[in-house]
C-alpha atoms as a PDB file:
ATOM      1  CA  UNK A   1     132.710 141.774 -78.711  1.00  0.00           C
ATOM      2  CA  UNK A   2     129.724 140.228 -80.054  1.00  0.00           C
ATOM      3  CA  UNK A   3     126.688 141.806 -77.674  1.00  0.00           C
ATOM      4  CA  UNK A   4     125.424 139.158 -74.865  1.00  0.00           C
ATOM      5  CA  UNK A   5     121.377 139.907 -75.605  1.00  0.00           C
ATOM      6  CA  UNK A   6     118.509 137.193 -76.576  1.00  0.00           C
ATOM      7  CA  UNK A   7     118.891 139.377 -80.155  1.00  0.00           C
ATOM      8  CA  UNK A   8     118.918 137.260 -83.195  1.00  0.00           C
ATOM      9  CA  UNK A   9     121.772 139.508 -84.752  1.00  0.00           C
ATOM     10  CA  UNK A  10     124.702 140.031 -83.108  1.00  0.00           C
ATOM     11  CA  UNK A  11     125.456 143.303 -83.208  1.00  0.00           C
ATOM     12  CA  UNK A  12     123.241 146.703 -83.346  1.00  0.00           C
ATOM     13  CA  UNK A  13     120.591 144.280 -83.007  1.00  0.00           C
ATOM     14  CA  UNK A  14     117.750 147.145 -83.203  1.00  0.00           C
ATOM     15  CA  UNK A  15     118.862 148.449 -86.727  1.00  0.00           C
ATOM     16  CA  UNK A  16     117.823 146.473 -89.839  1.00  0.00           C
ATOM     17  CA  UNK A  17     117.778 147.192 -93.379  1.00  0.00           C
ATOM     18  CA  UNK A  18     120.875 150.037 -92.857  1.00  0.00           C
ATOM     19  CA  UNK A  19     124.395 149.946 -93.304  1.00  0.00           C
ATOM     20  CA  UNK A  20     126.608 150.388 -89.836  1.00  0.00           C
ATOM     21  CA  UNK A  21     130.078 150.638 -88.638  1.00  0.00           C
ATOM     22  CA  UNK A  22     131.099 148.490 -85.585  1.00  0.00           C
ATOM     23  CA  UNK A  23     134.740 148.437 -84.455  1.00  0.00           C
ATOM     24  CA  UNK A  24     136.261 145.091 -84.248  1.00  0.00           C
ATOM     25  CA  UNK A  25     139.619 144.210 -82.413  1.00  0.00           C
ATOM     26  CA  UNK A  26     142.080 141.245 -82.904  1.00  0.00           C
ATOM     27  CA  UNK A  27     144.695 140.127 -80.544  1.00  0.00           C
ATOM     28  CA  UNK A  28     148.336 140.321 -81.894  1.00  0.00           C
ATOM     29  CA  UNK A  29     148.655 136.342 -82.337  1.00  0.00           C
ATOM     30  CA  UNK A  30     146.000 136.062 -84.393  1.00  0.00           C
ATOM     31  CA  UNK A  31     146.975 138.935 -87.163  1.00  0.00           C
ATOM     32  CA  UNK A  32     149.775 138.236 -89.907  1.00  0.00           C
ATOM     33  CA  UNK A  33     152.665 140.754 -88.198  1.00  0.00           C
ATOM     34  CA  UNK A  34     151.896 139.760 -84.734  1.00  0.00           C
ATOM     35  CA  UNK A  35     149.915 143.171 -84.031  1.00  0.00           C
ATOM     36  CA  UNK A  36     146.821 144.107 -82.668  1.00  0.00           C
ATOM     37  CA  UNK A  37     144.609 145.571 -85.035  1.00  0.00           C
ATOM     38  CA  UNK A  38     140.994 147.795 -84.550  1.00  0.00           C
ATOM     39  CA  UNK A  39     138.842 148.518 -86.937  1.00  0.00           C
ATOM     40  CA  UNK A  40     135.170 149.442 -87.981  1.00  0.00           C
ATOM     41  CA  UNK A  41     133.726 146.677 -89.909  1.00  0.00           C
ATOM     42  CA  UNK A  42     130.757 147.142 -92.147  1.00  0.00           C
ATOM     43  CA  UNK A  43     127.664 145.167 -91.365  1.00  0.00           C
ATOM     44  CA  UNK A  44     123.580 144.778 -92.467  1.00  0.00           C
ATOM     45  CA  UNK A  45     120.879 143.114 -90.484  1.00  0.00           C
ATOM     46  CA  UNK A  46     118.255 141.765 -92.935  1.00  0.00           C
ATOM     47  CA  UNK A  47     115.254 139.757 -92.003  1.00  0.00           C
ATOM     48  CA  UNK A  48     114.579 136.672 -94.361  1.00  0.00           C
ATOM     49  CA  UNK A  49     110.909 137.900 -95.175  1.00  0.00           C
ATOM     50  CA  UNK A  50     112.328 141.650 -96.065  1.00  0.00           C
ATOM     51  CA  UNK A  51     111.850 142.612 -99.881  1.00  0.00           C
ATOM     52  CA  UNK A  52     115.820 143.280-100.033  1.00  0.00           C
ATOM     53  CA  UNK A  53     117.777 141.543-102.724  1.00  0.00           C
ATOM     54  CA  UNK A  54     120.902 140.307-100.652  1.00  0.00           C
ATOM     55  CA  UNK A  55     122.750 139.075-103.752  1.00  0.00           C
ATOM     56  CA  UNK A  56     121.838 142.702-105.311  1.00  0.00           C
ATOM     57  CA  UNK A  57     123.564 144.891-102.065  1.00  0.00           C
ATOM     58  CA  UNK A  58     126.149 143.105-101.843  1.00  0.00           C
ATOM     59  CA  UNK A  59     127.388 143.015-105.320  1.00  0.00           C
ATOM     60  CA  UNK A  60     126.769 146.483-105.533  1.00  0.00           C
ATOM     61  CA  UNK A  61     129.143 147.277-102.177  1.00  0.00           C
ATOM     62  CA  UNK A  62     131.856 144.750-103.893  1.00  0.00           C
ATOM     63  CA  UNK A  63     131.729 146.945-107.138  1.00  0.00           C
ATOM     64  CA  UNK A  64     131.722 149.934-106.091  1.00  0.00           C
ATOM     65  CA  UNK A  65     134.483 149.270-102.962  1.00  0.00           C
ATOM     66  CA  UNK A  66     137.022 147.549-104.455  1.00  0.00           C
ATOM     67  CA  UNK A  67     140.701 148.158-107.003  1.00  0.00           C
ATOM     68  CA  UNK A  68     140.842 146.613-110.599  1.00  0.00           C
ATOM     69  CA  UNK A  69     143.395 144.736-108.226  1.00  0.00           C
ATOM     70  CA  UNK A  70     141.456 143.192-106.077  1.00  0.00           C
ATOM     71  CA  UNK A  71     138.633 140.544-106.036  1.00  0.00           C
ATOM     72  CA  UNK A  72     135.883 139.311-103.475  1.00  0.00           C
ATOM     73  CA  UNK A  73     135.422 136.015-102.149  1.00  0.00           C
ATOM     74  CA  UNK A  74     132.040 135.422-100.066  1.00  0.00           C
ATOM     75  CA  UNK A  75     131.601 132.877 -97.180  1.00  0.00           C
ATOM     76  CA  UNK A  76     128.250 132.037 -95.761  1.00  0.00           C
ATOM     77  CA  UNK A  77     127.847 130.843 -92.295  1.00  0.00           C
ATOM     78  CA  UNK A  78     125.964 130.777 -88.939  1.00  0.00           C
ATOM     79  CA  UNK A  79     126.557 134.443 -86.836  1.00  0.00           C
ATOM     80  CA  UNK A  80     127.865 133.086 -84.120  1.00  0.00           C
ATOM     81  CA  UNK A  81     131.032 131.423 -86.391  1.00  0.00           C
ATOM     82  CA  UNK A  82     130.960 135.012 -88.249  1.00  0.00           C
ATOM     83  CA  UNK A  83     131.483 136.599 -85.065  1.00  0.00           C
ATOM     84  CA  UNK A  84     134.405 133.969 -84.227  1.00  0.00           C
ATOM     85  CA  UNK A  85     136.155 134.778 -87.392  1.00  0.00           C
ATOM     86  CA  UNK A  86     135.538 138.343 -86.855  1.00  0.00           C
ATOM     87  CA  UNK A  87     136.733 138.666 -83.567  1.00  0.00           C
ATOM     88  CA  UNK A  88     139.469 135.697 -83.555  1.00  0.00           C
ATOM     89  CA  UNK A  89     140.456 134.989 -87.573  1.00  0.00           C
ATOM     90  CA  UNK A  90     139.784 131.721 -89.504  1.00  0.00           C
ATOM     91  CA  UNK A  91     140.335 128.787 -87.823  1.00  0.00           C
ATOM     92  CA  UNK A  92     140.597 125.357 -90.412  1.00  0.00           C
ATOM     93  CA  UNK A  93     140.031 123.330 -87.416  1.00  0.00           C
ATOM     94  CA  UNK A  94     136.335 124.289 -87.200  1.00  0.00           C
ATOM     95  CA  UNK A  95     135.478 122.920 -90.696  1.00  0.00           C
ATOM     96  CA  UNK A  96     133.674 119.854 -90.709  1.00  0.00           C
ATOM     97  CA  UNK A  97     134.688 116.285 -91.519  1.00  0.00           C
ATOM     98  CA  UNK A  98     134.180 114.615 -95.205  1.00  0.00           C
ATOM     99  CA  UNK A  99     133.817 117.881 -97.496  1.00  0.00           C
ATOM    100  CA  UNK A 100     134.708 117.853-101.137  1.00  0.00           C
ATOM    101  CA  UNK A 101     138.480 119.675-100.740  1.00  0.00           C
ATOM    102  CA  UNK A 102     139.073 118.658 -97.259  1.00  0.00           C
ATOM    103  CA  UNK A 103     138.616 116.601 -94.319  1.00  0.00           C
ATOM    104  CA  UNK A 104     138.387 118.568 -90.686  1.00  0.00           C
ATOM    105  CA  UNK A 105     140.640 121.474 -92.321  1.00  0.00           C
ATOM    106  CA  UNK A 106     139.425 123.817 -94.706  1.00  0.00           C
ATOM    107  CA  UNK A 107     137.781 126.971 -95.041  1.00  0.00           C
ATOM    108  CA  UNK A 108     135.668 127.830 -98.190  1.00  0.00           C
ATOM    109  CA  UNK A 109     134.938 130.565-100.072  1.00  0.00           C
ATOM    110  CA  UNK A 110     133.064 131.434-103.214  1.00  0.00           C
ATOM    111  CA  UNK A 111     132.712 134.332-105.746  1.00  0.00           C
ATOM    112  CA  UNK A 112     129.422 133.425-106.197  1.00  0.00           C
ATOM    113  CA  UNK A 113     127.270 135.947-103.699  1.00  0.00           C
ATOM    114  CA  UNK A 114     124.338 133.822-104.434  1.00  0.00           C
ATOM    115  CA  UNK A 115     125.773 130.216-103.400  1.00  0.00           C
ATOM    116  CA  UNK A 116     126.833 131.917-100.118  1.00  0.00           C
ATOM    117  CA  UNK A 117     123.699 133.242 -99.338  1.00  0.00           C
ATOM    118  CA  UNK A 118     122.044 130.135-100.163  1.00  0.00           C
ATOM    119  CA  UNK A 119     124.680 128.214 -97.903  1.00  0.00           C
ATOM    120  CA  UNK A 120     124.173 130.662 -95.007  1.00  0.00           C
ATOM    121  CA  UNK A 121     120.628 130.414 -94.771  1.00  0.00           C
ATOM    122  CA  UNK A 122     121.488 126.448 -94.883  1.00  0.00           C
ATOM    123  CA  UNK A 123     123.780 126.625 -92.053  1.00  0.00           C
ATOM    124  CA  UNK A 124     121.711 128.950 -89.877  1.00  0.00           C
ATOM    125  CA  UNK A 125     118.665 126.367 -89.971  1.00  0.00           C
ATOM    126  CA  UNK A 126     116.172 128.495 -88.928  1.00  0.00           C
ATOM    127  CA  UNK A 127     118.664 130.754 -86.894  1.00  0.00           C
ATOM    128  CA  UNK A 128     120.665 133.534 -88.038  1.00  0.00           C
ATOM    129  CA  UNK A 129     122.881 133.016 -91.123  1.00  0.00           C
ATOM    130  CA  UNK A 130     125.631 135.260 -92.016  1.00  0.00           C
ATOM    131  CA  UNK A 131     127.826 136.344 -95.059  1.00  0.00           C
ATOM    132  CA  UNK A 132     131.527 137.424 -94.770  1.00  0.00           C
ATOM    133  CA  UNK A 133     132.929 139.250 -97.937  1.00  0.00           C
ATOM    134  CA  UNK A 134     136.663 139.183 -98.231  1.00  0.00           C
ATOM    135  CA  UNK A 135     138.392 141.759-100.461  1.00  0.00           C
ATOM    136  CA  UNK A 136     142.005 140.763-101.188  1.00  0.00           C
ATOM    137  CA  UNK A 137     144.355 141.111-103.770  1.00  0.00           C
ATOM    138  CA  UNK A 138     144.754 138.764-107.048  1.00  0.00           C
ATOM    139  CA  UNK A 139     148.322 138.495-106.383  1.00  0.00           C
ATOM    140  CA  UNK A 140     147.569 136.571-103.070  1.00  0.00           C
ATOM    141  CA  UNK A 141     144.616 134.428-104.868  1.00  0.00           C
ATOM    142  CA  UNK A 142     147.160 133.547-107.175  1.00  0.00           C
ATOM    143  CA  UNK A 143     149.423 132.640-104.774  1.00  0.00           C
ATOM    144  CA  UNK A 144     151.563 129.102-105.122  1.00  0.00           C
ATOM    145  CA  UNK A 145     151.445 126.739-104.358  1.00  0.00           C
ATOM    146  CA  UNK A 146     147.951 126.302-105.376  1.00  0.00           C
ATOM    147  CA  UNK A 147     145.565 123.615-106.881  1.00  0.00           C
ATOM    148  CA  UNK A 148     142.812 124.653-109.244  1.00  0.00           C
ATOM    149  CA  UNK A 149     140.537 121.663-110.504  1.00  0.00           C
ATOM    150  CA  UNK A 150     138.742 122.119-113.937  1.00  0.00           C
ATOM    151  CA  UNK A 151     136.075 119.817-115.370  1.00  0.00           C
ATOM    152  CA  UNK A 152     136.266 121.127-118.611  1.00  0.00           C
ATOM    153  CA  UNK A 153     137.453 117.444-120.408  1.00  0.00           C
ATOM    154  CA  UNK A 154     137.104 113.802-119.191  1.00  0.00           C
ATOM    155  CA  UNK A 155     140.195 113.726-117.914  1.00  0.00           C
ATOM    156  CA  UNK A 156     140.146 116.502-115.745  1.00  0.00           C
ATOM    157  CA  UNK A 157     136.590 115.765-114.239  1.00  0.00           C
ATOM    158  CA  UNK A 158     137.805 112.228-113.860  1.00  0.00           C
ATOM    159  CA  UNK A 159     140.987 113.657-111.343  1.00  0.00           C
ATOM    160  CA  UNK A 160     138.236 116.361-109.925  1.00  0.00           C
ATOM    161  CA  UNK A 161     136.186 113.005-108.758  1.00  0.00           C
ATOM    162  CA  UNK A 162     138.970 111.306-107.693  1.00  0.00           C
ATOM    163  CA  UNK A 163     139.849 114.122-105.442  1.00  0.00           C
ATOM    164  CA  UNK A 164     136.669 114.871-103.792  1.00  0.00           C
ATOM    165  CA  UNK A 165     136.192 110.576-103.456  1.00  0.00           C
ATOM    166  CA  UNK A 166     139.316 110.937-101.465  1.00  0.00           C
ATOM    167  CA  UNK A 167     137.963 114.085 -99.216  1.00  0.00           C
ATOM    168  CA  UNK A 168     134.291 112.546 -98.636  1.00  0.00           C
ATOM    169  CA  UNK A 169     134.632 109.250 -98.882  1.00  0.00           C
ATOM    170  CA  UNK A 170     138.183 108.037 -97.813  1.00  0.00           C
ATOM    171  CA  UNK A 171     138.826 106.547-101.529  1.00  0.00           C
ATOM    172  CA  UNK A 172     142.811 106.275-101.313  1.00  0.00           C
ATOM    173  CA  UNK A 173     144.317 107.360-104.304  1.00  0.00           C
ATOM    174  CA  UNK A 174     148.378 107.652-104.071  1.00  0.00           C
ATOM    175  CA  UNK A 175     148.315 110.816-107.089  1.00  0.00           C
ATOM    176  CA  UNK A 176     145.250 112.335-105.294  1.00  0.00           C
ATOM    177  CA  UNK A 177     147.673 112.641-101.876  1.00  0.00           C
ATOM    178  CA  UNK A 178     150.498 113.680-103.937  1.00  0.00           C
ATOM    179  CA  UNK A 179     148.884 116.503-105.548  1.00  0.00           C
ATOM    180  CA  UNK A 180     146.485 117.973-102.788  1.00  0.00           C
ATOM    181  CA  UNK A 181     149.759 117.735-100.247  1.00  0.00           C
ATOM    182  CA  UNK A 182     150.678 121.325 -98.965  1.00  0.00           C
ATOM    183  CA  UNK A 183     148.157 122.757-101.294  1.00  0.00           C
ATOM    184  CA  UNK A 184     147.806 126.371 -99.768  1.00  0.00           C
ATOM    185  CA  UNK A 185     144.119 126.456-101.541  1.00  0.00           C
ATOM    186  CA  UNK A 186     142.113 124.206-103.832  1.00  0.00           C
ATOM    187  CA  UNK A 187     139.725 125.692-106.327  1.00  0.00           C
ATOM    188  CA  UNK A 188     137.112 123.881-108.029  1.00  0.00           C
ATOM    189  CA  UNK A 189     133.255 122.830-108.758  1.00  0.00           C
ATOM    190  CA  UNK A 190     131.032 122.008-105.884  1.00  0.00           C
ATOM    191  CA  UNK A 191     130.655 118.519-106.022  1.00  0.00           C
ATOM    192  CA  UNK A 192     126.072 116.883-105.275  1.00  0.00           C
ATOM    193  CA  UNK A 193     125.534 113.657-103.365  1.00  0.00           C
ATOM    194  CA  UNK A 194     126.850 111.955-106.899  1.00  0.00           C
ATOM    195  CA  UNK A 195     129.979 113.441-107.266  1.00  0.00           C
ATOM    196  CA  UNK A 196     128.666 114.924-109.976  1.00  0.00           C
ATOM    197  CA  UNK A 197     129.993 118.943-110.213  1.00  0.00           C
ATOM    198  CA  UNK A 198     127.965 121.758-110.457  1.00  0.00           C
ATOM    199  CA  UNK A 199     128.556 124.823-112.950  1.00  0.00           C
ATOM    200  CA  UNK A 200     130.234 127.047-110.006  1.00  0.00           C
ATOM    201  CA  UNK A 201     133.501 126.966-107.999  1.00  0.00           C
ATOM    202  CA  UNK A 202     134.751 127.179-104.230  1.00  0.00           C
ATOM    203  CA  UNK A 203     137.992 127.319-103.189  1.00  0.00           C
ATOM    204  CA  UNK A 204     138.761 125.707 -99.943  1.00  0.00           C
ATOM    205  CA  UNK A 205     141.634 127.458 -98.119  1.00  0.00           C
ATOM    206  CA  UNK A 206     143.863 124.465 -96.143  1.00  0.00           C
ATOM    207  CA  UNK A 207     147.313 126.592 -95.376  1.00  0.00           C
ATOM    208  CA  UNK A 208     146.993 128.122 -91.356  1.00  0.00           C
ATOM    209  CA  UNK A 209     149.497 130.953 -92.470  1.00  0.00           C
ATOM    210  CA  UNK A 210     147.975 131.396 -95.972  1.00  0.00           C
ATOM    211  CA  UNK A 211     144.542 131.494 -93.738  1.00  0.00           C
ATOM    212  CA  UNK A 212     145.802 133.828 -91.593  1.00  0.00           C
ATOM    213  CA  UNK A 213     146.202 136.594 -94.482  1.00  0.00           C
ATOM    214  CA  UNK A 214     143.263 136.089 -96.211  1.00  0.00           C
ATOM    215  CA  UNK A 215     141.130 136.757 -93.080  1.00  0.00           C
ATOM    216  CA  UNK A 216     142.860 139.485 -91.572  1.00  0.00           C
ATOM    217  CA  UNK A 217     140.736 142.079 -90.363  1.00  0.00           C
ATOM    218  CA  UNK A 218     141.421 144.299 -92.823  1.00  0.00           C
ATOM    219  CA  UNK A 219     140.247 142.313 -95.932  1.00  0.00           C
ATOM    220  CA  UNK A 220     136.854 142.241 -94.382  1.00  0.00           C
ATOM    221  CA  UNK A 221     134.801 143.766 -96.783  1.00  0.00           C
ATOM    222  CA  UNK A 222     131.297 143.357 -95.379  1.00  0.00           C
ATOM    223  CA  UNK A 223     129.292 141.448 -92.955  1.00  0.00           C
ATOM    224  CA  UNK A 224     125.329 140.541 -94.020  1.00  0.00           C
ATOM    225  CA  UNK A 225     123.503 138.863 -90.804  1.00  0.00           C
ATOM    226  CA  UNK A 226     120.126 137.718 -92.153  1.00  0.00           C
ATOM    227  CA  UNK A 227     117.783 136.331 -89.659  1.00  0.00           C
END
């Protein structure tokens, strides 16, 4: 459990700037194989005025910890939801209304360590932010069914539009709900205030089982609180 203090990190709230082990436990129902797992998680405290390069430790702990198999996915949040998913698994009912890939149930992710700082310093607003790094395999990111959403013609940013119109704005379009329906994950740009896409992806996981098995406990890389 998370430690009940006034601390603005959540756990080993004294140590900062140093790697540590805590030991995190799951109930059975919320682990794929209806176990209960334990395990020592990996986590940093950082303060936001420090003279660490975030993006630079954790790319390094990505390289250097995972397979040719595997790859890392990064989601930035508040601490207290990164304590939630630590302790209890993703949940797609927590995600907010009207975002590009979903609408009250999604989870996202990026492979882009700098985006998820960015977004958890976002989210914290002035509190403590958090990064969760996910190591799983490529056979279960290329799981189907899947949607991936490229801008790289007319055509294709046209449907990318089209989709996110339908997520954020309620736009009904009968191919859009054909396509994203039972979509275990959609990958694509981040979409501005426009709909206009910027030059790197997220992939918004929308499946409860498929959630379930990307978040296990075990595929939790690292944990970077930064307050």
């Amino acid at each position: 459990m998370a430690l009940l203090t006034d601390s603005i990190f959540p756990y080993e709230y004294e140590r900062t700037g140093r790697w540590y082990r805590r030991e995190i436990e799951r109930p059975e129902f919320m682990e794929p194989g209806l176990r209960l797992v334990r395990t020592k998680v990996k986590m940093i405290n950082f303060y936001r005025d420090s003279d660490s390069d975030i993006s630079d430790i954790a790319t390094t702990q990505a390289m250097v910890h995972t397979e040719p198999n595997e790859v890392v996915y990064y989601h930035g949040t508040t601490d207290t939801h990164a304590t939630n998913i630590l302790e209890r698994g993703i949940d797609l009912k927590k995600s907010r209304a009207r975002q590009d890939f979903s609408n009250g149930n999604g989870f996202y992710v990026t492979q882009d360590i700098d985006k998820a700082v960015e977004w958890a310093k976002r989210k914290a607003r002035g509190g403590t932010g958090a990064i969760i790094a996910f190591r799983i395999s490529k056979d279960l990111e290329r799981e189907e069914p899947h949607l991936s959403l490229e801008v790289h013609t007319a055509r294709r940013e046209q449907l990318w539009r089209k989709v996110v119109s339908y997520f954020r704005k309620g736009v009904y379009d009968s191919e859009v709900v054909s396509l994203v329906q039972n979509q275990k994950f959609i990958t694509g740009p981040v979409s501005d205030v426009r709909t206009t896409p910027y030059d790197f992806d997220q992939t918004c996981i929308r499946d409860a089982d498929y959630a379930k098995r990307f978040g296990r406990l075990q595929n939790i890389l690292f944990v970077i609180f930064i307050a």
